[in-house]
C-alpha atoms as a PDB file:
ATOM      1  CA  UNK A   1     178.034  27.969  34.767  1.00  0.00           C
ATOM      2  CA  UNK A   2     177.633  25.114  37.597  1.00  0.00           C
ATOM      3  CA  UNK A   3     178.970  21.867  37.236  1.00  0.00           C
ATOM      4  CA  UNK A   4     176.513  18.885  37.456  1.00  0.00           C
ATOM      5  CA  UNK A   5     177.871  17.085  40.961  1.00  0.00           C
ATOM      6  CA  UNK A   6     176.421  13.926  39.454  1.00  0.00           C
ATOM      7  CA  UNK A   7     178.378  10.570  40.028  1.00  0.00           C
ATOM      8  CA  UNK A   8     179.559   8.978  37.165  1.00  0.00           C
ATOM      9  CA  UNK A   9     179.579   5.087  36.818  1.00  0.00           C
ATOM     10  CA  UNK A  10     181.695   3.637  34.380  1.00  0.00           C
ATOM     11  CA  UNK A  11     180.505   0.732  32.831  1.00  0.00           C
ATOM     12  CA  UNK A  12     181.380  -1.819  29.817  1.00  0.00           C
ATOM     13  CA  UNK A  13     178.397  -0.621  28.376  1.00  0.00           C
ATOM     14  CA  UNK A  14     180.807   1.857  26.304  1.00  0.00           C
ATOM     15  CA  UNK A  15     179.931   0.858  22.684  1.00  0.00           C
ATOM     16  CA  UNK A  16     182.663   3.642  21.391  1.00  0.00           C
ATOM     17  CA  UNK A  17     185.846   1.534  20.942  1.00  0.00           C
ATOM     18  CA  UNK A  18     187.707   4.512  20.278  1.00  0.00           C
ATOM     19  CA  UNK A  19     187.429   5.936  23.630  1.00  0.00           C
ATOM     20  CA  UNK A  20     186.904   4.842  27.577  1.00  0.00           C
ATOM     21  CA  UNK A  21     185.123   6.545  29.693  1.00  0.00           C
ATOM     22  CA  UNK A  22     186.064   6.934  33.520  1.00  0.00           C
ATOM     23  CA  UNK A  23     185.716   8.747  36.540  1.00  0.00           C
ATOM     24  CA  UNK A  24     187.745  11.780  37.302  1.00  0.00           C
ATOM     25  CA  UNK A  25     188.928  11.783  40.810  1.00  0.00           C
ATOM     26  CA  UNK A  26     190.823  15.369  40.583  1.00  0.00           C
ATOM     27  CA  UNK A  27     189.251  17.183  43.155  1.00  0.00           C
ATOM     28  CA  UNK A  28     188.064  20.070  41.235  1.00  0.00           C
ATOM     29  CA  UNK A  29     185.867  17.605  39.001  1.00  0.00           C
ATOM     30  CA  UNK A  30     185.371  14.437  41.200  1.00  0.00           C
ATOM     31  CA  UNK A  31     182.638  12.256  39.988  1.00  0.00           C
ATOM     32  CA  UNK A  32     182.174  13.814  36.468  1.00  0.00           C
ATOM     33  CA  UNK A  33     183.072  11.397  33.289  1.00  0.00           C
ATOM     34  CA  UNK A  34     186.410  11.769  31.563  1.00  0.00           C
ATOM     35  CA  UNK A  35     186.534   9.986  27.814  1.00  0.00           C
ATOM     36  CA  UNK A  36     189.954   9.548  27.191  1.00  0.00           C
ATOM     37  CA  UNK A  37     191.388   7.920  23.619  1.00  0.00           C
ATOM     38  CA  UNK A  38     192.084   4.520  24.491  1.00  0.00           C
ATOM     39  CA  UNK A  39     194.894   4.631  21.487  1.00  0.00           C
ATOM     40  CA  UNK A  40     196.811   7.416  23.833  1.00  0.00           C
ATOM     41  CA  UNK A  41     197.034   5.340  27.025  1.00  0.00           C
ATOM     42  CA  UNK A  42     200.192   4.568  27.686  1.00  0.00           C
ATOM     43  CA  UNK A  43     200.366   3.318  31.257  1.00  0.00           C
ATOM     44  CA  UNK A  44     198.162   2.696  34.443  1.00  0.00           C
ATOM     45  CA  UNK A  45     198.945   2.391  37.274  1.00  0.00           C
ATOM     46  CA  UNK A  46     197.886   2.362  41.000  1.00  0.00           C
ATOM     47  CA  UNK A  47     197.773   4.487  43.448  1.00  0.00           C
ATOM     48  CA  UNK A  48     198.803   3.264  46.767  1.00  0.00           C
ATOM     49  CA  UNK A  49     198.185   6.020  48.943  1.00  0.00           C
ATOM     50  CA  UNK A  50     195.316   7.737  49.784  1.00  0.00           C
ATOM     51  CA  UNK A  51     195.344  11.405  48.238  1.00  0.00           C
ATOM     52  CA  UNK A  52     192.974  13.031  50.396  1.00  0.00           C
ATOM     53  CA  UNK A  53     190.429  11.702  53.278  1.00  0.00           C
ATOM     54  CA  UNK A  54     187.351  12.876  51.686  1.00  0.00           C
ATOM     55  CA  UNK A  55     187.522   9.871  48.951  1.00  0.00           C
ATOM     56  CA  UNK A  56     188.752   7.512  51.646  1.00  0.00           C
ATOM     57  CA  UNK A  57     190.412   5.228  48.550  1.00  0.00           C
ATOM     58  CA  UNK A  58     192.994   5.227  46.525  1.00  0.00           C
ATOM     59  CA  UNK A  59     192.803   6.131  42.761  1.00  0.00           C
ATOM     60  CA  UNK A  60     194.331   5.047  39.572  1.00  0.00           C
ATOM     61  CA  UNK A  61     196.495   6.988  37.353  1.00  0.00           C
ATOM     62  CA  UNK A  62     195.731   7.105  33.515  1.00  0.00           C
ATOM     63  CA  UNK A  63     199.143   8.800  31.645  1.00  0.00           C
ATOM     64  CA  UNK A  64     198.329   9.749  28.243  1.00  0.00           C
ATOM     65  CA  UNK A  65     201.449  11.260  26.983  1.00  0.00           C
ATOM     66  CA  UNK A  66     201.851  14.351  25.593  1.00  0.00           C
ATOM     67  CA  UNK A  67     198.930  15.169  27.279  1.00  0.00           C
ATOM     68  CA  UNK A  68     199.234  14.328  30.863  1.00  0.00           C
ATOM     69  CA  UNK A  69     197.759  11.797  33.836  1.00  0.00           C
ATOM     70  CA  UNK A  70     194.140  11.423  34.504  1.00  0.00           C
ATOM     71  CA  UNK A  71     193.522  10.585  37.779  1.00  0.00           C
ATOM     72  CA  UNK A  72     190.555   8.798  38.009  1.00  0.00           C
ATOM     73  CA  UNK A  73     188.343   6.793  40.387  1.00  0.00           C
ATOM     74  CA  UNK A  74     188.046   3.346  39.637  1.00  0.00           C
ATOM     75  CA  UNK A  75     190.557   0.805  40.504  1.00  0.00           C
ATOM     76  CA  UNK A  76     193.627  -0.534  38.499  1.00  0.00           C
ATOM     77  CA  UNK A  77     191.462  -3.822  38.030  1.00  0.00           C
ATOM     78  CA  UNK A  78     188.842  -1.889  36.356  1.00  0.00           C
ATOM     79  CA  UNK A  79     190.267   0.589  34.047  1.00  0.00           C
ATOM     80  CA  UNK A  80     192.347  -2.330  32.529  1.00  0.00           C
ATOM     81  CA  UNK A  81     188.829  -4.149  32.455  1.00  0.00           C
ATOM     82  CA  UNK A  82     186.894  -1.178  30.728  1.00  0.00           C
ATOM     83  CA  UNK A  83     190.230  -1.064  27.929  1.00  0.00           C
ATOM     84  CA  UNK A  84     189.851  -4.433  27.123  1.00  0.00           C
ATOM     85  CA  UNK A  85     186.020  -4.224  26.472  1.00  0.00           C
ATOM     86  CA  UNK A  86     186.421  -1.938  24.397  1.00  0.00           C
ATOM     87  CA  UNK A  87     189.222  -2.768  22.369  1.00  0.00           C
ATOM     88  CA  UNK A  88     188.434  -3.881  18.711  1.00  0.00           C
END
């Protein structure tokens, strides 16, 4: 099955205040949406190097414990953003 290479743009629009949905940056399934349980999110945090030239930014990290870190696109500044919006 082929993935959709359609960018993803998060937005505040995200009426489920359950979940967030972001941008995953891995490179294996850049640009695709991630929804990730706001309730899990236990720390973000930015990345301050560049991980590979192709994105030519940095990314954020997302760590959801037990499950793991989402890396995702948008910037520290924005994820926080998109948690508080949707926060009830």
């Amino acid at each position: 099955m082929a993935r959709s290479t359609r960018t993803y743009q998060a937005s505040t629009e995200n009426t489920n205040s359950n979940y967030v949905v972001l941008t995953n940056a891995n490179l294996q399934f850049r640009g695709q949406p991630i929804a990730i349980r706001r309730d899990l999110v236990i720390t973000v945090y930015p990345n301050n190097e560049l991980r590979d030239s192709e994105s030519g930014s940095a990314n954020t990290f997302v760590f959801c414990p037990p499950h793991g870190t989402w890396e995702v696109t948008e910037t520290f500044e924005q994820v926080m953003d998109l948690l508080d919006a949707t926060r009830s």
